[in-house]
Protein backbone atom coordinates (compact mmCIF):
# COMPACT_ATOMS: atom_id res chain seq x y z
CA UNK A 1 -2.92 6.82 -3.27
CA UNK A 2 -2.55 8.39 -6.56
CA UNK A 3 -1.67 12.25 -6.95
CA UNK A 4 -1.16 14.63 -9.14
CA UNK A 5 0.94 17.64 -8.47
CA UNK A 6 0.44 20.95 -11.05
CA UNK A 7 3.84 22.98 -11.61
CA UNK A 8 2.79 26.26 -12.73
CA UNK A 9 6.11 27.61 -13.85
CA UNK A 10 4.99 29.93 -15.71
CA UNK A 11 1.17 30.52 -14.99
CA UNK A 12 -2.22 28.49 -15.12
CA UNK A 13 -5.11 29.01 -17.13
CA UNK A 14 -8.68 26.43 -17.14
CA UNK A 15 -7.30 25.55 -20.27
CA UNK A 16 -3.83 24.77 -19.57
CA UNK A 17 -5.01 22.70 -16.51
CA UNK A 18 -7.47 20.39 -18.49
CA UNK A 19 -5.00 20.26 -21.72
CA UNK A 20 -2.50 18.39 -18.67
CA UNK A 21 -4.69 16.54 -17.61
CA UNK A 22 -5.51 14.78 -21.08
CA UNK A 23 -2.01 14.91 -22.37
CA UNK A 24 -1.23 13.15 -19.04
CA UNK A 25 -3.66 10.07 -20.25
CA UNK A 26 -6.66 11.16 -19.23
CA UNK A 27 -9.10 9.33 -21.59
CA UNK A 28 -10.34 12.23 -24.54
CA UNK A 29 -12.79 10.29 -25.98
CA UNK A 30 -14.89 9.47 -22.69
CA UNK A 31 -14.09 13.49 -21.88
CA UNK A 32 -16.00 14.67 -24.73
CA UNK A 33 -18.70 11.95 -24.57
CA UNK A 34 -19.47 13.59 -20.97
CA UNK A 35 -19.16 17.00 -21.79
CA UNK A 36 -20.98 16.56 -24.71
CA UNK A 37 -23.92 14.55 -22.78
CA UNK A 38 -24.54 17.86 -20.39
CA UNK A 39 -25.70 20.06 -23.13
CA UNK A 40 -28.32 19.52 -25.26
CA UNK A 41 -27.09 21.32 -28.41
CA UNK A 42 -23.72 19.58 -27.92
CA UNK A 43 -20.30 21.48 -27.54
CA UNK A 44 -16.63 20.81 -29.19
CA UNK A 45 -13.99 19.62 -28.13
CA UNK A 46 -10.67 19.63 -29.99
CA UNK A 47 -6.77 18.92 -29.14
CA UNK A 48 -4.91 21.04 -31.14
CA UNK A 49 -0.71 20.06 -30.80
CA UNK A 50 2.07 22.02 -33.29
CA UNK A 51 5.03 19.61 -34.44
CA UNK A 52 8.24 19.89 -32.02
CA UNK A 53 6.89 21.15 -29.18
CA UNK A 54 5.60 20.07 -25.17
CA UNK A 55 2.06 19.48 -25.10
CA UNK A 56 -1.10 20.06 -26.48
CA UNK A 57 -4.13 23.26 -26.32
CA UNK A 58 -7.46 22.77 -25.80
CA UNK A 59 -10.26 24.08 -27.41
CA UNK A 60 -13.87 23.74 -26.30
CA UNK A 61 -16.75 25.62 -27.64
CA UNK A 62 -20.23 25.20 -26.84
CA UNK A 63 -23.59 27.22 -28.15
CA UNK A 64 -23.00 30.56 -28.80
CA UNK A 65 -24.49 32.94 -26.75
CA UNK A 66 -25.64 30.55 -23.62
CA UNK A 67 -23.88 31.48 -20.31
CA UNK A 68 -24.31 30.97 -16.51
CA UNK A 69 -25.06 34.35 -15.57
CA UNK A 70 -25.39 33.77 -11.81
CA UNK A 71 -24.62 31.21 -8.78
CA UNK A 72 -28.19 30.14 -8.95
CA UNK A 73 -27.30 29.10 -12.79
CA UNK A 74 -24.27 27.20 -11.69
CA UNK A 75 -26.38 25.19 -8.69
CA UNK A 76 -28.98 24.50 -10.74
CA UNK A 77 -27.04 23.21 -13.81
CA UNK A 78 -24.97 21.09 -11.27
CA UNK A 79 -28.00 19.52 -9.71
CA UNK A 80 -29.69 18.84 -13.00
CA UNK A 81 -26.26 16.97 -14.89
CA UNK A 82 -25.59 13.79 -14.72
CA UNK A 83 -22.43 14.30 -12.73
CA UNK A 84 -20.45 12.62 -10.55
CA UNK A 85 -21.13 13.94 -6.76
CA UNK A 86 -16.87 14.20 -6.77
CA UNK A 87 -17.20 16.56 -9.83
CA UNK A 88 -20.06 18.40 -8.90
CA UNK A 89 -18.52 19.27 -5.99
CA UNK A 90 -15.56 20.72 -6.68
CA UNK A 91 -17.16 22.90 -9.93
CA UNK A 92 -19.27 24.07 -7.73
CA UNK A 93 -16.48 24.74 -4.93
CA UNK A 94 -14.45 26.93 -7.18
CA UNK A 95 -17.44 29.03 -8.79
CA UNK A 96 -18.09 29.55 -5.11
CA UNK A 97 -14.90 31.02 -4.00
CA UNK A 98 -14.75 33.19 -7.37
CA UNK A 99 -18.25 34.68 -6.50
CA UNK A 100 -16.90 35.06 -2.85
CA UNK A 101 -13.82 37.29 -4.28
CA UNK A 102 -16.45 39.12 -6.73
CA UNK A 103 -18.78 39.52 -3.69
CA UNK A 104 -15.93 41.21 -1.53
CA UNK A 105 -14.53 43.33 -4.24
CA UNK A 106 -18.34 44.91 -5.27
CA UNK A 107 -19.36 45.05 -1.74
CA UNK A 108 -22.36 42.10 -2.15
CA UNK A 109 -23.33 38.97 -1.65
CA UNK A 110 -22.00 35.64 -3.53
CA UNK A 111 -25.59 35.31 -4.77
CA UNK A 112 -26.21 39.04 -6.35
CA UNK A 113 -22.74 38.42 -8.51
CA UNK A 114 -22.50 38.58 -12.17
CA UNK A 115 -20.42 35.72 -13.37
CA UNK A 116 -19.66 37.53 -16.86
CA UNK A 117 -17.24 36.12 -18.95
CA UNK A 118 -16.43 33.84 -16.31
CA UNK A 119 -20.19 31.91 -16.83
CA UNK A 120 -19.78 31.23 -20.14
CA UNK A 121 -20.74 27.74 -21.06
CA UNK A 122 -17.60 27.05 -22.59
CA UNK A 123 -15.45 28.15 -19.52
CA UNK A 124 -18.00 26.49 -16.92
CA UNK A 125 -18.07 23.21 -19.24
CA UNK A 126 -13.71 23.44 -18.80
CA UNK A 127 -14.18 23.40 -15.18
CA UNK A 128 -16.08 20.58 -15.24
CA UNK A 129 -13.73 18.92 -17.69
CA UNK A 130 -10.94 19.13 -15.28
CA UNK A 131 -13.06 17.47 -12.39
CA UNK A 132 -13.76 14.54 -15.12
CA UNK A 133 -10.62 14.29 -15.91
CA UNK A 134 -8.99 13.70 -12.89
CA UNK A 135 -11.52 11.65 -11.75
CA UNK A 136 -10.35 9.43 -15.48
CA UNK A 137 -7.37 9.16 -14.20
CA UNK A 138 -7.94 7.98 -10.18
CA UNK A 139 -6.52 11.11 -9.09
CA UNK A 140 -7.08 11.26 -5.40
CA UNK A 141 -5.73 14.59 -3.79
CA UNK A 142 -3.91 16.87 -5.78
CA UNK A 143 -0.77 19.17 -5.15
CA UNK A 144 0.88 22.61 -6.26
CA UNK A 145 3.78 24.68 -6.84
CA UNK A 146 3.75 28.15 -5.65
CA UNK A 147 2.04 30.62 -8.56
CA UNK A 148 3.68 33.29 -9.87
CA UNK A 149 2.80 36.47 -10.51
CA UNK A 150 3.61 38.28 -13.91
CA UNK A 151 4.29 42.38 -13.96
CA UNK A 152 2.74 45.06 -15.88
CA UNK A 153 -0.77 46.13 -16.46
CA UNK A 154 -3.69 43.88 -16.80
CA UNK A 155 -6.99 44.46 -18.71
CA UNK A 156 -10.04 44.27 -15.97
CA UNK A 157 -13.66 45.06 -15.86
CA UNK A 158 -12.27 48.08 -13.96
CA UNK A 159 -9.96 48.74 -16.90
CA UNK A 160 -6.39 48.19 -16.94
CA UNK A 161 -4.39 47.78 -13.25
CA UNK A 162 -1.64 46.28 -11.82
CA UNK A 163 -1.24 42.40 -12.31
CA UNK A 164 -1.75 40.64 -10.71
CA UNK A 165 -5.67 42.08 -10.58
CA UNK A 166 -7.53 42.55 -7.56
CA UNK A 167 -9.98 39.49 -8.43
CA UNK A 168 -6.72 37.01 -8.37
CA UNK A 169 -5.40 38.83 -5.45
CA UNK A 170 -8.95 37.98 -3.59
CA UNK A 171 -9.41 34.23 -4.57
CA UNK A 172 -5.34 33.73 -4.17
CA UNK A 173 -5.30 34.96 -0.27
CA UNK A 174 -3.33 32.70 1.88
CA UNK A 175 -1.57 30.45 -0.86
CA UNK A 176 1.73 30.91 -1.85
CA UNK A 177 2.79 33.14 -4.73
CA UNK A 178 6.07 34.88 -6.51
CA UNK A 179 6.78 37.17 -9.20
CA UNK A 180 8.93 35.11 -11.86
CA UNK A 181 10.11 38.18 -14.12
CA UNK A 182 7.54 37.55 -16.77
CA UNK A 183 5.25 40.21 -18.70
CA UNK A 184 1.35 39.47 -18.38
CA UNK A 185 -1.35 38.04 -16.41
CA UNK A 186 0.01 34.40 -15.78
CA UNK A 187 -3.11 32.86 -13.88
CA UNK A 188 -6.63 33.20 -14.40
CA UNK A 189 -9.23 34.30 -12.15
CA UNK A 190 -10.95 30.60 -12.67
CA UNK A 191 -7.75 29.04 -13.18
CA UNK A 192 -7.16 30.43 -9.44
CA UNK A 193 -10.33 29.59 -8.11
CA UNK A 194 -9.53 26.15 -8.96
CA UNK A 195 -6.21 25.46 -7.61
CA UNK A 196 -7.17 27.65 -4.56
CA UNK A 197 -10.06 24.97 -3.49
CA UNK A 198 -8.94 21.75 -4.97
CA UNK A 199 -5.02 21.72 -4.11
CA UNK A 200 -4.10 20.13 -0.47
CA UNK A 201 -0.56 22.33 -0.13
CA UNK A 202 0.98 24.31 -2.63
CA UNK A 203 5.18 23.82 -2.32
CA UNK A 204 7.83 21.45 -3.59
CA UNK A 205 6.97 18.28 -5.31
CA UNK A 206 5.80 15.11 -2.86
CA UNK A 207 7.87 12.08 -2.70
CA UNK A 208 5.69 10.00 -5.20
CA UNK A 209 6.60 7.29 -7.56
CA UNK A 210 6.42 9.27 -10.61
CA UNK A 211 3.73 7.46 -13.20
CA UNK A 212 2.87 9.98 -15.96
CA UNK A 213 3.50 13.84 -17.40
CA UNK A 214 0.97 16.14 -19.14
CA UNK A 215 1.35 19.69 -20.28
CA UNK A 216 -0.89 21.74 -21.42
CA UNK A 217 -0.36 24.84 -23.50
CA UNK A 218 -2.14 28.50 -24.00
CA UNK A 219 -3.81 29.26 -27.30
CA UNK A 220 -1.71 32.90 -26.90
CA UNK A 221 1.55 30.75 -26.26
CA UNK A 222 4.46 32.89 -28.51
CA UNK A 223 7.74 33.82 -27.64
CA UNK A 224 9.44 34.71 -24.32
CA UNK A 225 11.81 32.91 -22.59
CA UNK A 226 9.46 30.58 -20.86
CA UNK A 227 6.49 28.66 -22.58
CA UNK A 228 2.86 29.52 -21.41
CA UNK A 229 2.35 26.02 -20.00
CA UNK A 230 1.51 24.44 -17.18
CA UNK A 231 2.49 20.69 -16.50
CA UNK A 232 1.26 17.93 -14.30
CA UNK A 233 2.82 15.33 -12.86
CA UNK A 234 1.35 11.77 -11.75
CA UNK A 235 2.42 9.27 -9.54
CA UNK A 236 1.73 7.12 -6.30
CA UNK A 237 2.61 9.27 -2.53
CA UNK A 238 5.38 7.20 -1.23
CA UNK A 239 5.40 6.50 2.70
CA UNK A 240 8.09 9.19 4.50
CA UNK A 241 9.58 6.93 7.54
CA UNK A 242 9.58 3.36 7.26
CA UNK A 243 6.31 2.08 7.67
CA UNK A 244 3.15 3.61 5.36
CA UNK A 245 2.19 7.06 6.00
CA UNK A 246 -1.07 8.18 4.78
CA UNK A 247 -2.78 11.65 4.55
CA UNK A 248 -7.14 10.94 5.94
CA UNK A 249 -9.81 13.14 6.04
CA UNK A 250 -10.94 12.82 9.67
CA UNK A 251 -15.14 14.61 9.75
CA UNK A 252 -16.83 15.49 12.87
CA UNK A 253 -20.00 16.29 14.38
CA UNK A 254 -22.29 16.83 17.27
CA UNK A 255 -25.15 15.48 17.66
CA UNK A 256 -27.33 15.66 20.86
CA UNK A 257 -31.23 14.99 19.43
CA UNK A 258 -30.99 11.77 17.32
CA UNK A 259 -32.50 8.67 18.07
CA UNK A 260 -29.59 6.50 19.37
CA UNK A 261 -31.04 3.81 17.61
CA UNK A 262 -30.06 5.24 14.39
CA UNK A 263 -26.68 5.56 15.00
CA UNK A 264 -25.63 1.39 13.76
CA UNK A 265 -27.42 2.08 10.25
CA UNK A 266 -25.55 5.73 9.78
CA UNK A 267 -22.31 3.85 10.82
CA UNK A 268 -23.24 1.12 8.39
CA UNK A 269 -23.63 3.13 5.59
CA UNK A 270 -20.55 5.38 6.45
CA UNK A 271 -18.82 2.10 6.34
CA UNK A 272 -20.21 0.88 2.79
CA UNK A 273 -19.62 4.08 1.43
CA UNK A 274 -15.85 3.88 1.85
CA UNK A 275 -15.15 5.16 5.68
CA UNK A 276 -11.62 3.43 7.16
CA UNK A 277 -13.56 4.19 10.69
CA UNK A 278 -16.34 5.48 12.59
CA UNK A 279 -16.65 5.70 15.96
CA UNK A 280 -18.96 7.08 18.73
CA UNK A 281 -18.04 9.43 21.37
CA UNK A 282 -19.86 10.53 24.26
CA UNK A 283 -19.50 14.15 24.80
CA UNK A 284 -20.88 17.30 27.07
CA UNK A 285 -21.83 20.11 24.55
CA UNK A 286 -22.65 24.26 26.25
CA UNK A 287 -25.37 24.20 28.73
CA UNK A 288 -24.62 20.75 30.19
CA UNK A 289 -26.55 18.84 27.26
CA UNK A 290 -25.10 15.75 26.68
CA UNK A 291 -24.78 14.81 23.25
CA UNK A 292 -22.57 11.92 20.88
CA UNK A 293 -19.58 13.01 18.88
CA UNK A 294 -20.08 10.92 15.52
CA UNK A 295 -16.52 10.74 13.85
CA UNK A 296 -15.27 9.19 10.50
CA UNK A 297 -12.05 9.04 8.84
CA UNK A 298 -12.02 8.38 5.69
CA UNK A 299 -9.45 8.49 2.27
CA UNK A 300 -9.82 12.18 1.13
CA UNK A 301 -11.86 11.59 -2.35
CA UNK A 302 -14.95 10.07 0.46
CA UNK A 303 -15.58 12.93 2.18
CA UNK A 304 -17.96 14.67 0.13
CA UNK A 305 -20.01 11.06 -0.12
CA UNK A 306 -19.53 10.67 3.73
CA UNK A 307 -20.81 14.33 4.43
CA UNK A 308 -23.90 13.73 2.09
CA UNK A 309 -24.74 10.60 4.28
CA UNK A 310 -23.85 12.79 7.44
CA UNK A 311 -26.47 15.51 6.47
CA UNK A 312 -29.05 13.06 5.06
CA UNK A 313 -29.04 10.62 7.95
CA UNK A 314 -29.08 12.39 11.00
CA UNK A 315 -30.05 15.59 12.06
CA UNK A 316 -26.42 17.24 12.31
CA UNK A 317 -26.80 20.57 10.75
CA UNK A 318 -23.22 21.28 10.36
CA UNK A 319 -19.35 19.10 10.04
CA UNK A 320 -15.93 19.60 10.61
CA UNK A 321 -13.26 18.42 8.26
CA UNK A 322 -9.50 18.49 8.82
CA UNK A 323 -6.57 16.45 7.82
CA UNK A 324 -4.38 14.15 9.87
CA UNK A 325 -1.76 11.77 8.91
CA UNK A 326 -2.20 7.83 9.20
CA UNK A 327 0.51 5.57 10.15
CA UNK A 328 -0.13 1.81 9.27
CA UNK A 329 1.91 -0.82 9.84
CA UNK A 330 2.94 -3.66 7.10
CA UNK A 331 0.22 -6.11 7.04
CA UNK A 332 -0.93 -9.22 5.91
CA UNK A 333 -3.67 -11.81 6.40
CA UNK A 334 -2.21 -15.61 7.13
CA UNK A 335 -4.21 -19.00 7.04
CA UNK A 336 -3.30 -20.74 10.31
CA UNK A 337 -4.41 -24.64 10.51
CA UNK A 338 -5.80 -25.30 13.53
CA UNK A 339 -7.59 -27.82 15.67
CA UNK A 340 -10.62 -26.26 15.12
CA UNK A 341 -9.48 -25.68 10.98
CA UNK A 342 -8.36 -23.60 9.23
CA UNK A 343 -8.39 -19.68 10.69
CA UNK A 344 -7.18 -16.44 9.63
CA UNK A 345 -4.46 -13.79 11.16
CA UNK A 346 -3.79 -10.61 11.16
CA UNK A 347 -0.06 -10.14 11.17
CA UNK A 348 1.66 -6.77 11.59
CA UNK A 349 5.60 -6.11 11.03
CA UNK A 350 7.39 -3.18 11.90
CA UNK A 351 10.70 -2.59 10.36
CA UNK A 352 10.17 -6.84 9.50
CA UNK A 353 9.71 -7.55 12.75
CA UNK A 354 6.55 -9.08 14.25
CA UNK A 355 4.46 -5.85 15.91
CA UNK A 356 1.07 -7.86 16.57
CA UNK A 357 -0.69 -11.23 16.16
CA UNK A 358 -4.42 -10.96 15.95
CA UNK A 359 -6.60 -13.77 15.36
CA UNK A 360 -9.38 -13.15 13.10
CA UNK A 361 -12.56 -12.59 15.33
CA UNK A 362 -15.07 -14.12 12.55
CA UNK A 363 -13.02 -17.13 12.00
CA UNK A 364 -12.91 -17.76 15.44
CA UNK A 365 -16.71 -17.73 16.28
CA UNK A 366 -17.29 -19.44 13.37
CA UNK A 367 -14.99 -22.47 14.49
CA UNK A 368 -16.42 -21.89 18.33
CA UNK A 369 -19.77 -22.41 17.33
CA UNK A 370 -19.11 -25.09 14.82
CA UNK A 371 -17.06 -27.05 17.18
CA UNK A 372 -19.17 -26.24 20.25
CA UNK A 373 -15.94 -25.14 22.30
CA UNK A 374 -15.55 -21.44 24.16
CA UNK A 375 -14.80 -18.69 21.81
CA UNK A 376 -11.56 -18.03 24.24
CA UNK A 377 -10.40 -21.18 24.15
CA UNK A 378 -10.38 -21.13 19.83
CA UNK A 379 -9.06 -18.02 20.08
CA UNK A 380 -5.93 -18.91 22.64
CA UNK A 381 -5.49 -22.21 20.58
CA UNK A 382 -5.44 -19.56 17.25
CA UNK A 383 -2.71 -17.32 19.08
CA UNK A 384 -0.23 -19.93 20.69
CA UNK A 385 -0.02 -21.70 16.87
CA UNK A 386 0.54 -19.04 15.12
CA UNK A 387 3.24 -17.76 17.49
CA UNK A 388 5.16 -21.46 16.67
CA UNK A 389 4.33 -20.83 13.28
CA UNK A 390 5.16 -16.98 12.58
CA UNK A 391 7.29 -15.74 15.57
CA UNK A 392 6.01 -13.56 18.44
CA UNK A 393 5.89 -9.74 18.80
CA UNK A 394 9.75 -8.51 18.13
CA UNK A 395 11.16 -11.36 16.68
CA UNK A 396 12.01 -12.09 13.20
CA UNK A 397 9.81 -14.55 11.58
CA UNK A 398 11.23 -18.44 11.85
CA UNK A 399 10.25 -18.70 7.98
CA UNK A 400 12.85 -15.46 6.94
């Protein structure tokens, strides 16, 4: 699974974060076709990089004067685009938790909030950039360093107070954060909103094979003791024990008026859309009303798809998400020759040792049927070759 993990030594800004992202390989050209394809007086974008140093800036201007002055402009821009569902959802995921923030602050609701500065088409169509973007580059869950904090006096809407501002205070609550001894506002309110809703943990880097580096730099970058850049890194999570270890999305509902009959086509379609499993559970919901459990788990990039199909499909009003890690043995498929022909199976090693033998059911109805012979029978024949062939359960295989 490929990840990329942000280190925001000294700060993050929309800018920085997509400026990464495309130094890190992230295909330009494709970038600005897509950005360019959303508006219909097309927008800019330029790479701007100074001789000697890390990185490049970003610039990206779009029609003056056009902005996104509420959340009802961002949903219905978002619905309109051609965007990928991935994309739209987490734009739309960080506008939300910035309105939230605004919401608490002015003491209203997500929906009455003026965007300001912060719905301006450029700095909406830079959001979206960095969804593209790591979508360009297969990026499937994404990691953090702690942010820091700079000191001194920050220029608000409320006029100048104590950095770091209320708003970042808001949309920050719960993740990790430090004051690193520098002067200024070191991450943006959007910049925050961002890593706040798209980041699974914010700490050291994850043991990944390392792939790629990007770094982005501020347009205000000057002096000081630290550049104003943030960097990413890219690379393939490496298993922590000896067999694979995997972080899923696991998604849950209840469901106690559906038509059971529906149930195999959701699962189907949960299934084509990407789903490592689905299963059924019978379950008791309040007031004694039985009901079925529908559960999916799924690679963490799915689970906006799977929800869609979730909500669309049956009449589950509501999910739960939450992570859990996957253990999976070392696997691979073998051809065993038969009496019956040729038929496939499944063998699992732990440490190199033989785990499991399973024939593959398919193969073996397929020969049953064919041969006109018991499925069991195929399937014992299937089991007892392979173990001459391969080794049993806890033994090293004869071929090593």
């Amino acid at each position: 699974m490929k990840a990329a993990y942000f280190d925001c030594f000294n700060g993050a800004s929309e800018t920085m974060l997509l400026a990464a992202l495309i130094d890190a390989g992230a295909d330009v050209d494709r970038l600005r076709a897509d950005l360019t394809a959303l508006v219909p007086d097309g927008c800019t974008l330029s790479l701007m990089r100074e001789p000697g140093t890390l990185g490049s800036q970003v610039s990206l201007l779009a029609p003056a004067g056009t902005s996104l002055k509420e959340m009802k402009d961002v949903v219905t821009f978002l619905q309109t685009a051609r965007l990928s569902k991935s994309v739209q959802e987490r734009t739309l995921r960080a506008y939300h938790k910035l309105a939230l923030a605004e919401a608490k602050l002015g003491g209203t609701t997500p929906e009455r909030v003026f965007l300001r500065d912060h719905g301006l088409l450029e700095r909406f169509l830079t959001v979206v950039g960095i969804g593209i973007a790591l979508e360009l580059l297969g990026v499937s869950i994404v990691y953090a360093s702690p942010l820091p904090m700079g000191s001194g006096l920050v220029q608000t809407v409320h006029g100048p107070l104590p950095n770091p501002q209320p708003l970042v205070v808001e949309i920050l609550a719960g993740v990790p954060v430090y004051d690193n001894g520098m002067p200024g506002e070191k991450v943006s309110p959007l910049a925050a909103a961002l890593l706040a809703t798209m980041v699974r943990e914010f700490g050291a880097l994850p043991a990944f094979r390392l792939e790629a580096q990007g770094w982005g730099r501020d347009a205000t970058s000057a002096g000081g003791e630290l550049p104003q850049a943030a960097r990413v890194l890219l690379g393939q999570l490496q298993a922590t024990g000896s067999e694979g270890r995997e972080m899923v999305s696991v998604i849950e509902t209840n469901i106690d008026d559906a038509n059971p009959q529906f149930y195999e086509y959701v699962v189907e379609k949960l299934f084509t859309e990407g789903a490592i499993d689905v299963f059924l559970t019978p379950v008791i919901m309040k007031g004694g009303r039985p009901a079925i459990k529908l559960t999916a788990i799924a690679p963490n990039e799915k689970v906006d798809a799977l929800g869609a199909i979730i909500f669309a499909e049956t009449p589950s009003v509501g999910i739960r998400t939450y992570q859990a890690e996957r253990q999976v043995l070392n696997r691979e498929i073998m051809a065993i020759q038969t009496d019956f022909g040729p038929i496939r199976v499944k063998v699992a090693r732990q440490m190199g040792a033989i785990a499991n033998l399973m024939p593959e059911y398919k193969d073996c109805v397929t020969a049953a049927r064919s041969q006109g012979v018991p499925l069991k029978v195929v399937w014992q024949a299937t089991l007892m070759q392979a173990l001459r062939e391969v080794g049993g359960p806890g033994l090293p295989s004869p071929r090593g």
